[in-house]
Protein backbone atom coordinates (compact mmCIF):
# COMPACT_ATOMS: atom_id res chain seq x y z
CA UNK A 1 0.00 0.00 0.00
CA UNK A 2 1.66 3.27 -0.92
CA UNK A 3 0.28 6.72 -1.66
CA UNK A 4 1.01 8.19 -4.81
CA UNK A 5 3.04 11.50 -4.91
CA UNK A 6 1.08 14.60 -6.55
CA UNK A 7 3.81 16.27 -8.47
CA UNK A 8 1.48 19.56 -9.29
CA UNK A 9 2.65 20.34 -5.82
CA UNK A 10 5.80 21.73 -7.18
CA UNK A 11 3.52 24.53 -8.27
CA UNK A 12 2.18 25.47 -5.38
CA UNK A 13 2.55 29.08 -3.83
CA UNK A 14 3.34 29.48 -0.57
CA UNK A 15 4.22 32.84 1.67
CA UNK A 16 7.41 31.79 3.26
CA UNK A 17 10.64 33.33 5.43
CA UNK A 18 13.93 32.41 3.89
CA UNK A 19 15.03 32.23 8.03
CA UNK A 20 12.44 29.09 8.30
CA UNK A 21 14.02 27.01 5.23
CA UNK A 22 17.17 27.22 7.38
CA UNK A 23 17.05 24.40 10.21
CA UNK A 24 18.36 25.56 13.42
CA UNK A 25 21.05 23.28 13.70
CA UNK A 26 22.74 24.11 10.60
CA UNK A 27 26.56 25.01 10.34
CA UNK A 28 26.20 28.08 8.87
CA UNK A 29 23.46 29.22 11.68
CA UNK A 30 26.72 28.22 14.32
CA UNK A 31 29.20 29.96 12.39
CA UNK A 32 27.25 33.30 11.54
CA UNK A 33 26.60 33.72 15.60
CA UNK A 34 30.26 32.57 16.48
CA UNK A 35 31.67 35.88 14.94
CA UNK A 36 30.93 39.08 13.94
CA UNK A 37 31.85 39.65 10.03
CA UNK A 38 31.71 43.07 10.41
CA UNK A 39 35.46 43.02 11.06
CA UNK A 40 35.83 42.43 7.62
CA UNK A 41 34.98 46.24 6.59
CA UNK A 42 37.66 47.55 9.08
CA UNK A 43 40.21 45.08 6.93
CA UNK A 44 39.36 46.16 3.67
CA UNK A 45 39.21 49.74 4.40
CA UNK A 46 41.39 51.74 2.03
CA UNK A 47 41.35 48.91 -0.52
CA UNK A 48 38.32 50.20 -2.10
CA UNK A 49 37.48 54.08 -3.45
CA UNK A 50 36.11 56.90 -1.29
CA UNK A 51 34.51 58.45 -4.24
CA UNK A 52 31.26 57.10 -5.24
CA UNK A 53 31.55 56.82 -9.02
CA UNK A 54 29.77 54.13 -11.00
CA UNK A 55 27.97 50.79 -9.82
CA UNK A 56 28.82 50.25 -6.42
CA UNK A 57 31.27 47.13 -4.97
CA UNK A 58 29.50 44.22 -4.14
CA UNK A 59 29.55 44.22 0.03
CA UNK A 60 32.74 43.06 1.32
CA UNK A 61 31.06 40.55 4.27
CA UNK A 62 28.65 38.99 1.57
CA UNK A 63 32.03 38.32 -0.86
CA UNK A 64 33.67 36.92 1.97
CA UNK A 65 31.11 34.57 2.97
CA UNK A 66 30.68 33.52 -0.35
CA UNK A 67 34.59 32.57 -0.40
CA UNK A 68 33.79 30.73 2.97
CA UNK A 69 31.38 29.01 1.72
CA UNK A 70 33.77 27.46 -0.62
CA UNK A 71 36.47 26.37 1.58
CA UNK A 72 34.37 25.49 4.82
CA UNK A 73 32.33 23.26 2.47
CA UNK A 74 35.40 22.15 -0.09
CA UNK A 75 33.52 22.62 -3.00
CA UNK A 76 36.57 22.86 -5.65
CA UNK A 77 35.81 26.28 -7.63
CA UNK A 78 33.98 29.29 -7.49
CA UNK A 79 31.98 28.74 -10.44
CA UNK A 80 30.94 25.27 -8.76
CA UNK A 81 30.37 27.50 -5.65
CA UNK A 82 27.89 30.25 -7.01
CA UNK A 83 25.92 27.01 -8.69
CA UNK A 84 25.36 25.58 -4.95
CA UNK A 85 24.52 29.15 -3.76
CA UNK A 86 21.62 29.61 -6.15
CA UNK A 87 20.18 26.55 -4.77
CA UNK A 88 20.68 25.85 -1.46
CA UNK A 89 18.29 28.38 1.08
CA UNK A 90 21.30 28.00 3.82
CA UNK A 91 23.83 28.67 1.61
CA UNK A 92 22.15 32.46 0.35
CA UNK A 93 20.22 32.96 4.01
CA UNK A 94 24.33 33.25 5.33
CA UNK A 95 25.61 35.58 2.61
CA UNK A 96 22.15 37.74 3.22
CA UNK A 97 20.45 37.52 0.08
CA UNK A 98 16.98 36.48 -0.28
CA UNK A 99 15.19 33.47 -2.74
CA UNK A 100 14.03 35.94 -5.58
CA UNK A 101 18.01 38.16 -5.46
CA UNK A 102 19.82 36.96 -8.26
CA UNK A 103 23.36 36.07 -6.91
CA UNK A 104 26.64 37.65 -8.15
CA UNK A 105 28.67 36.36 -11.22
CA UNK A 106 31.28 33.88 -10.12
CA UNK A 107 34.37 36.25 -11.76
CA UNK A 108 33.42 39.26 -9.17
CA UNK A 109 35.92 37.46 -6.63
CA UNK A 110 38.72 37.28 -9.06
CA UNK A 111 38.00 40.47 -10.43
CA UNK A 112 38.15 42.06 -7.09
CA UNK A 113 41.30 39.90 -6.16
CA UNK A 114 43.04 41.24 -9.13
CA UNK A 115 41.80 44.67 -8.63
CA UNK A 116 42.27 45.16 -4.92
CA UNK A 117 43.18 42.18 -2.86
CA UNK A 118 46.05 40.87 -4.54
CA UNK A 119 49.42 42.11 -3.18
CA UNK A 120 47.71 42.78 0.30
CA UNK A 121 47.65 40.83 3.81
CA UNK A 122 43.81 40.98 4.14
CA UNK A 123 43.64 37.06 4.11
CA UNK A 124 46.25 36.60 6.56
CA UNK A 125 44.62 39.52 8.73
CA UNK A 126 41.61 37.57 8.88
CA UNK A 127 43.03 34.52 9.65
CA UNK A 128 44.64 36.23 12.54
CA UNK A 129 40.89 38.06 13.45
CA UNK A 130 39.25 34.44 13.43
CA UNK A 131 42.28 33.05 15.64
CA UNK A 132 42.31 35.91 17.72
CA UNK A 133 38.80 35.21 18.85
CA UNK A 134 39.33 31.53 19.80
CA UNK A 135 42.54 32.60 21.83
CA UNK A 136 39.75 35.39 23.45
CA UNK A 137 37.07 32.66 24.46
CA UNK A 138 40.10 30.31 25.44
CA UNK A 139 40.08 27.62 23.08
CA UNK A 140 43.72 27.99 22.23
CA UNK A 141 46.18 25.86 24.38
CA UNK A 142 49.58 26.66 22.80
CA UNK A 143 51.48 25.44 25.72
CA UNK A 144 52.20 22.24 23.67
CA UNK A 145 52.92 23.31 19.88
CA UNK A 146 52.48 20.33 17.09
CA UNK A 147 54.90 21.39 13.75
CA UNK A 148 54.63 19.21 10.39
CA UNK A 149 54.40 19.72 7.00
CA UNK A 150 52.17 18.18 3.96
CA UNK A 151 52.13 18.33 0.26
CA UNK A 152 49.90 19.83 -1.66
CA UNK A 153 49.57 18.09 -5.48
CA UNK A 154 50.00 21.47 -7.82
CA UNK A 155 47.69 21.95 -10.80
CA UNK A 156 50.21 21.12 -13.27
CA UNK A 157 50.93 17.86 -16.00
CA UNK A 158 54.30 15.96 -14.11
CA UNK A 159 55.19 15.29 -17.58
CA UNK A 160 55.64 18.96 -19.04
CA UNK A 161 58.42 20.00 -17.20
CA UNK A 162 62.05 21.27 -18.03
CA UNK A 163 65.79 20.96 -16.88
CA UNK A 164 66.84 23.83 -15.42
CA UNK A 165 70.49 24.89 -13.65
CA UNK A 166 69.92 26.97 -10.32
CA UNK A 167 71.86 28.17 -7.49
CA UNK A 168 71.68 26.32 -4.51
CA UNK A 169 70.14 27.44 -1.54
CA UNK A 170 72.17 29.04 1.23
CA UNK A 171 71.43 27.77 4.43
CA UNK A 172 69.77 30.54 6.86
CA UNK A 173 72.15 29.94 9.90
CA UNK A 174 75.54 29.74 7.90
CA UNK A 175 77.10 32.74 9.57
CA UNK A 176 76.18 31.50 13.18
CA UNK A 177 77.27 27.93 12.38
CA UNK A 178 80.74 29.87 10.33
CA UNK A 179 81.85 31.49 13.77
CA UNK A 180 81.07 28.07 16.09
CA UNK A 181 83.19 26.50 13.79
CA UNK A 182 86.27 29.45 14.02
CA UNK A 183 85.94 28.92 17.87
CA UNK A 184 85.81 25.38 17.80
CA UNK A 185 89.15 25.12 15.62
CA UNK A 186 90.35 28.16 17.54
CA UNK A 187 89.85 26.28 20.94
CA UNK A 188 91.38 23.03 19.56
CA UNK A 189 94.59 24.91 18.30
CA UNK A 190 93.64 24.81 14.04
CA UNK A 191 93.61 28.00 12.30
CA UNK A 192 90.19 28.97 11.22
CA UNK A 193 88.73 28.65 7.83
CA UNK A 194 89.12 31.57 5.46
CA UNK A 195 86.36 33.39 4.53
CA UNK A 196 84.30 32.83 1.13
CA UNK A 197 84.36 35.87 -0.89
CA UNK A 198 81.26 37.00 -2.32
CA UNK A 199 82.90 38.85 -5.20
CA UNK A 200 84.51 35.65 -6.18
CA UNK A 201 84.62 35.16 -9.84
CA UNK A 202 84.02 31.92 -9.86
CA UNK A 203 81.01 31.03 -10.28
CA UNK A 204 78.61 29.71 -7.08
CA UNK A 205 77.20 26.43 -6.35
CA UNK A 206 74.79 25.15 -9.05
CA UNK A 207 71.97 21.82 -9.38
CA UNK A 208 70.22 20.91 -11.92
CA UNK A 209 66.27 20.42 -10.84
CA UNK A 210 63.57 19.63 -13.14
CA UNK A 211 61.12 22.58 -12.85
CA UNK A 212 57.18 22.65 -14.46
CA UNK A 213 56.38 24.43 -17.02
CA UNK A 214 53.04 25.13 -16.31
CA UNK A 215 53.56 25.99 -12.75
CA UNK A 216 57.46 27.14 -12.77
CA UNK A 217 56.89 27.66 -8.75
CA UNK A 218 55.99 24.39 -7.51
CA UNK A 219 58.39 22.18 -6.79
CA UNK A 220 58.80 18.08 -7.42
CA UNK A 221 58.12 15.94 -4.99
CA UNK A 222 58.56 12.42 -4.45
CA UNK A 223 58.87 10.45 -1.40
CA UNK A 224 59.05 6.53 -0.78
CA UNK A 225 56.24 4.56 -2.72
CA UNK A 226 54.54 8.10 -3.98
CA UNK A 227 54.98 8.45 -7.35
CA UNK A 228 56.69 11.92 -8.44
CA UNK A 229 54.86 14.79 -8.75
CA UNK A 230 54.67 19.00 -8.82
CA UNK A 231 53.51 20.10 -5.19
CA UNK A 232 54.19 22.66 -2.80
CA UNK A 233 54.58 22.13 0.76
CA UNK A 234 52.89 23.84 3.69
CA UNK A 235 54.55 23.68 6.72
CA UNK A 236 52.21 23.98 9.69
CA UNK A 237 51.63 24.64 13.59
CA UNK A 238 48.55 23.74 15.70
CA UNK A 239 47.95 23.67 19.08
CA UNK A 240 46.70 20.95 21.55
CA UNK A 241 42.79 21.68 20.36
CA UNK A 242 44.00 21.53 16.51
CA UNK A 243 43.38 25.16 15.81
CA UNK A 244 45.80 25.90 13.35
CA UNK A 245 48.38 28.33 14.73
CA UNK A 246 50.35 29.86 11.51
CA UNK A 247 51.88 28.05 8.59
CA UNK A 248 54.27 28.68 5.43
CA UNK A 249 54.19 27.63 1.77
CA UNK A 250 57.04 26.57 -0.09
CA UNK A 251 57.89 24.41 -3.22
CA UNK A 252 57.85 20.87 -2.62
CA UNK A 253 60.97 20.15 -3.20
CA UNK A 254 61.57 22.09 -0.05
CA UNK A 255 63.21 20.45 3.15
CA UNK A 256 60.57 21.15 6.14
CA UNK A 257 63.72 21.77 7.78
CA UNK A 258 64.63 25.53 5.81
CA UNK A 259 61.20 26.45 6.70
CA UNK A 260 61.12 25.82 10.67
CA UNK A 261 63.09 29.01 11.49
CA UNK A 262 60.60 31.62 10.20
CA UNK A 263 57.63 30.29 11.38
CA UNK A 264 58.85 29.39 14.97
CA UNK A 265 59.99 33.07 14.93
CA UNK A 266 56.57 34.09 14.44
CA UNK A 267 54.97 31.40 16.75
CA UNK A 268 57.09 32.66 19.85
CA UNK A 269 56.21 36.14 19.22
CA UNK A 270 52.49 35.48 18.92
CA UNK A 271 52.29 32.47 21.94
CA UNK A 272 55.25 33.38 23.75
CA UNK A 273 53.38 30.73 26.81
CA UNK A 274 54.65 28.04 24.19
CA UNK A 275 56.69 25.49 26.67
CA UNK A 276 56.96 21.99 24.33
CA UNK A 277 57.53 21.59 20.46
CA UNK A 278 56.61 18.39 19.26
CA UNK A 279 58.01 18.02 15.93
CA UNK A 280 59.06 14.55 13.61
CA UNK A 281 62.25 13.19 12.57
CA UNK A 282 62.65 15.79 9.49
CA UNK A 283 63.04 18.90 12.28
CA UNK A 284 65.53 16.48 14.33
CA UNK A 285 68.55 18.66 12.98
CA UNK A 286 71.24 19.80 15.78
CA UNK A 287 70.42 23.79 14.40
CA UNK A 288 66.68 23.39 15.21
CA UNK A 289 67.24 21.68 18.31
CA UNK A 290 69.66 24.43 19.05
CA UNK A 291 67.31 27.22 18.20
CA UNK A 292 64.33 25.19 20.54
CA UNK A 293 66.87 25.01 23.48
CA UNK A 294 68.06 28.36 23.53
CA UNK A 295 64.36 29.55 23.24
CA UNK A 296 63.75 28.16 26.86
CA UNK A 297 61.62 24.94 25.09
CA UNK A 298 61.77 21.68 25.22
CA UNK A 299 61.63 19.44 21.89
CA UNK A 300 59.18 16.55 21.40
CA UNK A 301 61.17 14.18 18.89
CA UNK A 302 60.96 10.75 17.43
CA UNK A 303 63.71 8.02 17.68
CA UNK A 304 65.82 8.50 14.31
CA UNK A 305 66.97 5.20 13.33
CA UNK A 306 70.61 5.53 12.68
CA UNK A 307 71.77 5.41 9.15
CA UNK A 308 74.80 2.57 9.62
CA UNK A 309 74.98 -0.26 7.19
CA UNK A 310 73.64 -3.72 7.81
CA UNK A 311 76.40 -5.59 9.66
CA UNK A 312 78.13 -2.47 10.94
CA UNK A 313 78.14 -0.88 14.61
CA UNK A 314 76.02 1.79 15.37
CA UNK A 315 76.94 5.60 15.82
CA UNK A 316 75.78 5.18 19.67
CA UNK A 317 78.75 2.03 19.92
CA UNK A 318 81.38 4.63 20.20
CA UNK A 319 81.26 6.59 23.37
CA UNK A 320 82.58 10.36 23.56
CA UNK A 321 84.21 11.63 26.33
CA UNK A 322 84.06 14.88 27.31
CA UNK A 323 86.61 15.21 29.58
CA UNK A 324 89.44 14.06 27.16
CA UNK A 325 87.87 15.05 23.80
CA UNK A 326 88.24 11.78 22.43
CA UNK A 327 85.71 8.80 21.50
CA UNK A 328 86.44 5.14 22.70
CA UNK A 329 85.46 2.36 19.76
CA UNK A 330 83.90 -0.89 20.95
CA UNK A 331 87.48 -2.51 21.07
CA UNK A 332 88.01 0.40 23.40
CA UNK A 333 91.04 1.95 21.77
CA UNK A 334 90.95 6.04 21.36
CA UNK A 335 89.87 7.91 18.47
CA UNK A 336 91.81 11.45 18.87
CA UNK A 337 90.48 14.47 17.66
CA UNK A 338 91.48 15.31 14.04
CA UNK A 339 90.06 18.66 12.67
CA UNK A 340 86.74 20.41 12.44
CA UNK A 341 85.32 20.56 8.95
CA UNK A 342 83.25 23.10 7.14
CA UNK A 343 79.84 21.32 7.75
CA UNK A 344 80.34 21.87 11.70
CA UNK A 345 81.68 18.39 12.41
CA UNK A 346 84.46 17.70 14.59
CA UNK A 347 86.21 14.60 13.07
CA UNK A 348 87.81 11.70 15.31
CA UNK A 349 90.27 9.56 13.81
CA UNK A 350 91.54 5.96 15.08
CA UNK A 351 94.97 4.44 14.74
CA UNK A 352 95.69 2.50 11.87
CA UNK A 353 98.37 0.59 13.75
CA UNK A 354 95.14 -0.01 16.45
CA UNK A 355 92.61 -0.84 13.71
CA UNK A 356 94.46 -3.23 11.45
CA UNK A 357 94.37 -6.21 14.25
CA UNK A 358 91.38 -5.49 15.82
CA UNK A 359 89.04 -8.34 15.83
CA UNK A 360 86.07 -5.73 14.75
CA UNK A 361 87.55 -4.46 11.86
CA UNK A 362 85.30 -6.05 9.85
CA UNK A 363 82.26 -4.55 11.61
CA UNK A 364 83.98 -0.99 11.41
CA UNK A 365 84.80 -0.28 8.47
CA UNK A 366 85.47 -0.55 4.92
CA UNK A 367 88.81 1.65 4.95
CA UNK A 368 91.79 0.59 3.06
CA UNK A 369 94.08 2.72 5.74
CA UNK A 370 92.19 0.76 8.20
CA UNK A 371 91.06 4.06 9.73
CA UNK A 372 87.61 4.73 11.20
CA UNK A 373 86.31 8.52 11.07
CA UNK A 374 83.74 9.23 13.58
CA UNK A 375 81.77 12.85 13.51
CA UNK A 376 80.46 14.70 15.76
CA UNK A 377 78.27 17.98 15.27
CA UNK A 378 79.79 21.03 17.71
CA UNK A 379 76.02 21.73 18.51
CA UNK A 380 75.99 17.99 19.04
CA UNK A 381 75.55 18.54 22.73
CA UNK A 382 71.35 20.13 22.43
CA UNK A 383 70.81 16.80 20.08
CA UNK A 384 71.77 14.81 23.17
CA UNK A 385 69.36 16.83 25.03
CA UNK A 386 66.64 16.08 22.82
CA UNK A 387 67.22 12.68 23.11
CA UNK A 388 67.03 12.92 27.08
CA UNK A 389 63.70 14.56 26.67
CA UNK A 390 62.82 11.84 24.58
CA UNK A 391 63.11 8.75 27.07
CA UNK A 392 60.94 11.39 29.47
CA UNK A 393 57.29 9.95 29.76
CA UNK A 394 55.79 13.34 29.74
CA UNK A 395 57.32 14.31 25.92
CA UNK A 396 56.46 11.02 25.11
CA UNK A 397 53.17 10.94 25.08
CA UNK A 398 52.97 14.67 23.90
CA UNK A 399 54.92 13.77 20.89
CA UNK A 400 52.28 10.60 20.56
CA UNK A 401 49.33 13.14 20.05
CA UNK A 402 50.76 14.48 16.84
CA UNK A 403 48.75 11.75 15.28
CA UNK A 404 45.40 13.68 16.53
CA UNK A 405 46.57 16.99 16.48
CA UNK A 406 48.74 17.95 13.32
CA UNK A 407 48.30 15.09 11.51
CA UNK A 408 44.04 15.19 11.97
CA UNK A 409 44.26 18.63 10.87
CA UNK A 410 45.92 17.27 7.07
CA UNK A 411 43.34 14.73 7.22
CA UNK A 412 40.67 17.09 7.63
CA UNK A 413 42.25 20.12 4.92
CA UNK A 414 42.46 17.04 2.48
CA UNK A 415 39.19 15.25 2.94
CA UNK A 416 36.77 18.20 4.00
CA UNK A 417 38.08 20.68 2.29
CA UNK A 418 39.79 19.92 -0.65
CA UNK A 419 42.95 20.87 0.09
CA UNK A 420 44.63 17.44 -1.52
CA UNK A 421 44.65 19.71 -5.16
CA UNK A 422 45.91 23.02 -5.37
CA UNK A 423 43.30 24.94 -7.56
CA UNK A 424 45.55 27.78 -8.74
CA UNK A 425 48.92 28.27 -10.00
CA UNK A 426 51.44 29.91 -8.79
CA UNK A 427 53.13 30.12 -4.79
CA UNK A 428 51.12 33.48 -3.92
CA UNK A 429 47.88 31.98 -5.05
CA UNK A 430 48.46 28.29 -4.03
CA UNK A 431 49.02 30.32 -0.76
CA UNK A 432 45.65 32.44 -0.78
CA UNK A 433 43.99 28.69 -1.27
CA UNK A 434 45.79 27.59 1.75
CA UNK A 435 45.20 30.35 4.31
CA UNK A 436 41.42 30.85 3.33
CA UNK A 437 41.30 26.60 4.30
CA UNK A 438 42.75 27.04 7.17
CA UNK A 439 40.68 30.17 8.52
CA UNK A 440 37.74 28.28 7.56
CA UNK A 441 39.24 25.44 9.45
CA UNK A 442 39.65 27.83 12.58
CA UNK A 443 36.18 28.99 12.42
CA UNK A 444 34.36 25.92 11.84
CA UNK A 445 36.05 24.88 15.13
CA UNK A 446 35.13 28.23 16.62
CA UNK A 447 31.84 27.68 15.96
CA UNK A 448 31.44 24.27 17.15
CA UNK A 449 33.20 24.89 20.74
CA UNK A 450 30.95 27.80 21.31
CA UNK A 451 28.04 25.99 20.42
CA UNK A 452 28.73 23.41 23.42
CA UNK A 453 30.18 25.80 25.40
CA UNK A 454 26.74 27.96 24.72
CA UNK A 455 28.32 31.07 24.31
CA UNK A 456 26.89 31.45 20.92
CA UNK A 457 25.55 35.31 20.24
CA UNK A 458 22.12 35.11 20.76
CA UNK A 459 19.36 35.66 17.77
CA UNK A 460 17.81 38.82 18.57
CA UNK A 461 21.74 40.30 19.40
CA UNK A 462 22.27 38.59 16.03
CA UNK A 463 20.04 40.30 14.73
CA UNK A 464 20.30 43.59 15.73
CA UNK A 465 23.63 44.19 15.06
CA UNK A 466 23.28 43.16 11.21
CA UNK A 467 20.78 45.67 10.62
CA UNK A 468 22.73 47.92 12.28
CA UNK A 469 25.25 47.26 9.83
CA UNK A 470 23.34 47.82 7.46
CA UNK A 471 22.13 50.63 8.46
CA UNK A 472 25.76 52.35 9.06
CA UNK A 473 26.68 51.25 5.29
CA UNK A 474 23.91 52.87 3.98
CA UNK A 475 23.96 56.26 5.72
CA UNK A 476 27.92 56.43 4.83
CA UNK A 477 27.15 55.65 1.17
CA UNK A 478 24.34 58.22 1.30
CA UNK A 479 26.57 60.68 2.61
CA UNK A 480 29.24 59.90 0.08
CA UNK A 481 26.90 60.82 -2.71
CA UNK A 482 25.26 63.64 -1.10
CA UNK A 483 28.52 65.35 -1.03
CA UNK A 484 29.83 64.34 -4.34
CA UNK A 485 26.46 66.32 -5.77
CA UNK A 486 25.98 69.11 -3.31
């Protein structure tokens, strides 16, 4: 038994609110109490003209939201975007317009990109505006800081792509580790290094990468089983709550290690209350763990499997002493100090005479001299300190909630919101995708934990203070044009 569905209901006409097709519970309902938008006219003030000539802009908050719709929702273009609008009730009752209004053309964003937004901060600013709230209600713990960095495919054909000859990349901290290495060989009686010249004619340090040519700044990736491809890399901080902190875009053929030292600059300016940074094995590097320590933190690391050959002793087999400035093999003969080379590694030689009827030899090394070469970093002394704080139960199990912190907040960028695929070309633009996912990240979050907490504005404050937005942008844009005619 079954009823049979009259279809001329379709036609039926009915007097309805757009704010009843909405259900309560909605995300959009959450995230349109959890902040007020009208920031967003204080940001983009000076970016558009005082005098009122021609059509007026669209309203700033309304192509903002529109943009938000896009990311918090990870629908993968704006045209795609503006489709959904014109059809979903929820989707035009949170950018304000109304069944019947037609919605805007899906160009106007990058029209007013390329016209006023581009070359600006006004998406980092309101990432920061959105963060700043959660660290106002207290949702941000950054007393425990979570650092990794993911790929992001570029939008560009792996197989159209070019050899091309660059200069290699200078490392930031060369002139700090260039004078621990003069006092090292200083202190040990060598005569220090001379100085490079930068007026040298000879020409610098050159590889050979393979570089797109549809998207010359991306960079190629390829790691274990993935197959090569174009990417960029976004290297990323989030706190114990997984509200993302602050982040940086490079190629992706860019160590996450060359892009720690800006962004933990930034991150102990901004959460200064930071006390542990929990980081993987590509941050384990004796400068980062140097820059940690002298910051007053304490590093969260992984156990780095050494890099010895099969059959041979590991690095940990030979013991340094201090006291004497030598290292003692397993056979426990002395390895004296040698010299200190330009990488920033003290080199400790054995005896040939020693070596050459030792019954280890074999498990030593491969040298024809019969000489083993042991290394030692002279900021070698903070990796031993990480490696304390690793056996501590405490950074343990911090460093084991990167899985539900950093790594949950990749999961979620890539699955949610389509951040797998970057949708433009180009670093700047690759980076506007990123920080607009990652404020929409912070703000669907915001929303949520204000909803349980029940701190959400309430509807007739809600309200209010739109039409009183309204209002204000009306009156100014009246009294604009009432002085442009008088």
């Amino acid at each position: 038994m079954y009823v049979k569905k009259n279809r001329m209901n379709q036609r039926q006409i009915k007097f309805l609110c757009l704010e009843d097709l909405v259900p309560q519970e909605h995300l959009l309902r959450d995230i349109d109490r959890a902040i007020d938008f009208s920031f967003i006219y204080e940001e983009v003030q000076g970016l558009y003209g005082e005098e009122a000539w021609g059509k007026p802009g669209l309203d700033p908050v309304c192509l903002f939201k529109i943009v938000f719709v896009q990311y918090i929702f990870g629908i993968r273009s704006m045209r795609q975007t503006i489709k959904e609008i014109e059809v979903n009730n929820a989707y035009r009752w949170f950018i304000g317009y109304d069944i019947g209004e037609s919605i805007p053309h899906f160009t106007t964003f990058g029209k007013n990109y390329s016209r006023r937004f581009e070359g600006t901060d006004i998406f980092e600013r309101i990432f920061t505006r959105i963060l700043q709230e959660a660290v106002r209600c207290g949702f941000v713990d950054a007393s425990a800081v979570f650092m990794d960095g993911t790929h992001i495919k570029a939008n560009a054909n792996k197989r159209k792509a070019s050899q091309q000859v660059v200069e290699k990349q200078a490392r930031h901290y060369q002139q700090q580790l260039d004078e621990e290495i003069a006092k090292d060989r200083q202190a040990h009686g060598k005569k220090p290094f001379k100085k490079k010249d930068d007026n040298d004619p000879k020409s610098p340090e050159t590889q050979t990468i393979k570089q797109s040519t549809t998207d010359p700044e991306s960079g190629l990736f390829h790691k274990g089983e993935h197959e090569k491809c174009f990417a960029y890399v976004a290297n990323t901080a989030c706190d114990r709550h997984n509200f993302i902190l602050d982040f940086d875009l490079a190629p992706g053929n860019t160590h996450d290690s060359r892009m720690f030292d800006d962004l933990y600059a930034r991150l102990l300016e901004k959460f200064p209350q930071m006390q542990v940074i929990a980081v993987d094995a590509g941050y384990k590097t004796p400068w980062i763990m140097k820059q940690i320590m002298d910051s007053e933190r304490i590093a969260a690391v992984p156990y780095k499997r050494p890099m010895a050959k099969a059959g041979f002793f590991k690095k940990h087999k030979y013991v340094y002493d201090e006291y004497y400035d030598c290292v003692l093999c397993p056979a426990n003969r002395i390895l004296e100090y040698s010299t200190t080379n330009r990488e920033g590694y003290r080199e400790y030689k054995s005896n040939p005479t020693d070596c050459q009827s030792c019954p280890y030899l074999s498990q030593c090394t491969k040298s024809k001299s019969h000489q083993k070469v042991v290394t030692l970093h002279v900021w070698d002394k903070y990796m031993e300190l990480a490696e304390d704080y690793r056996h501590t139960p405490e950074y343990r199990d911090i460093y084991q909630m990167r899985r539900q912190t950093i790594e949950r907040v990749f999961a979620d960028a890539k699955e949610k919101h389509a951040l797998r695929y970057a949708q433009l070309r180009g670093l700047q633009k690759v980076k506007l995708q990123v920080t607009l996912t990652f404020a929409c990240m912070n703000l669907k979050k915001l929303a949520i934990w204000k909803r349980r907490k029940g701190i959400l504005a309430p509807l007739f404050q809600d309200f209010w203070r739109k039409q009183t937005s309204r209002l204000s942008s009306w009156v100014s844009l009246l009294q604009k044009c009432t002085l442009r005619f008088a």
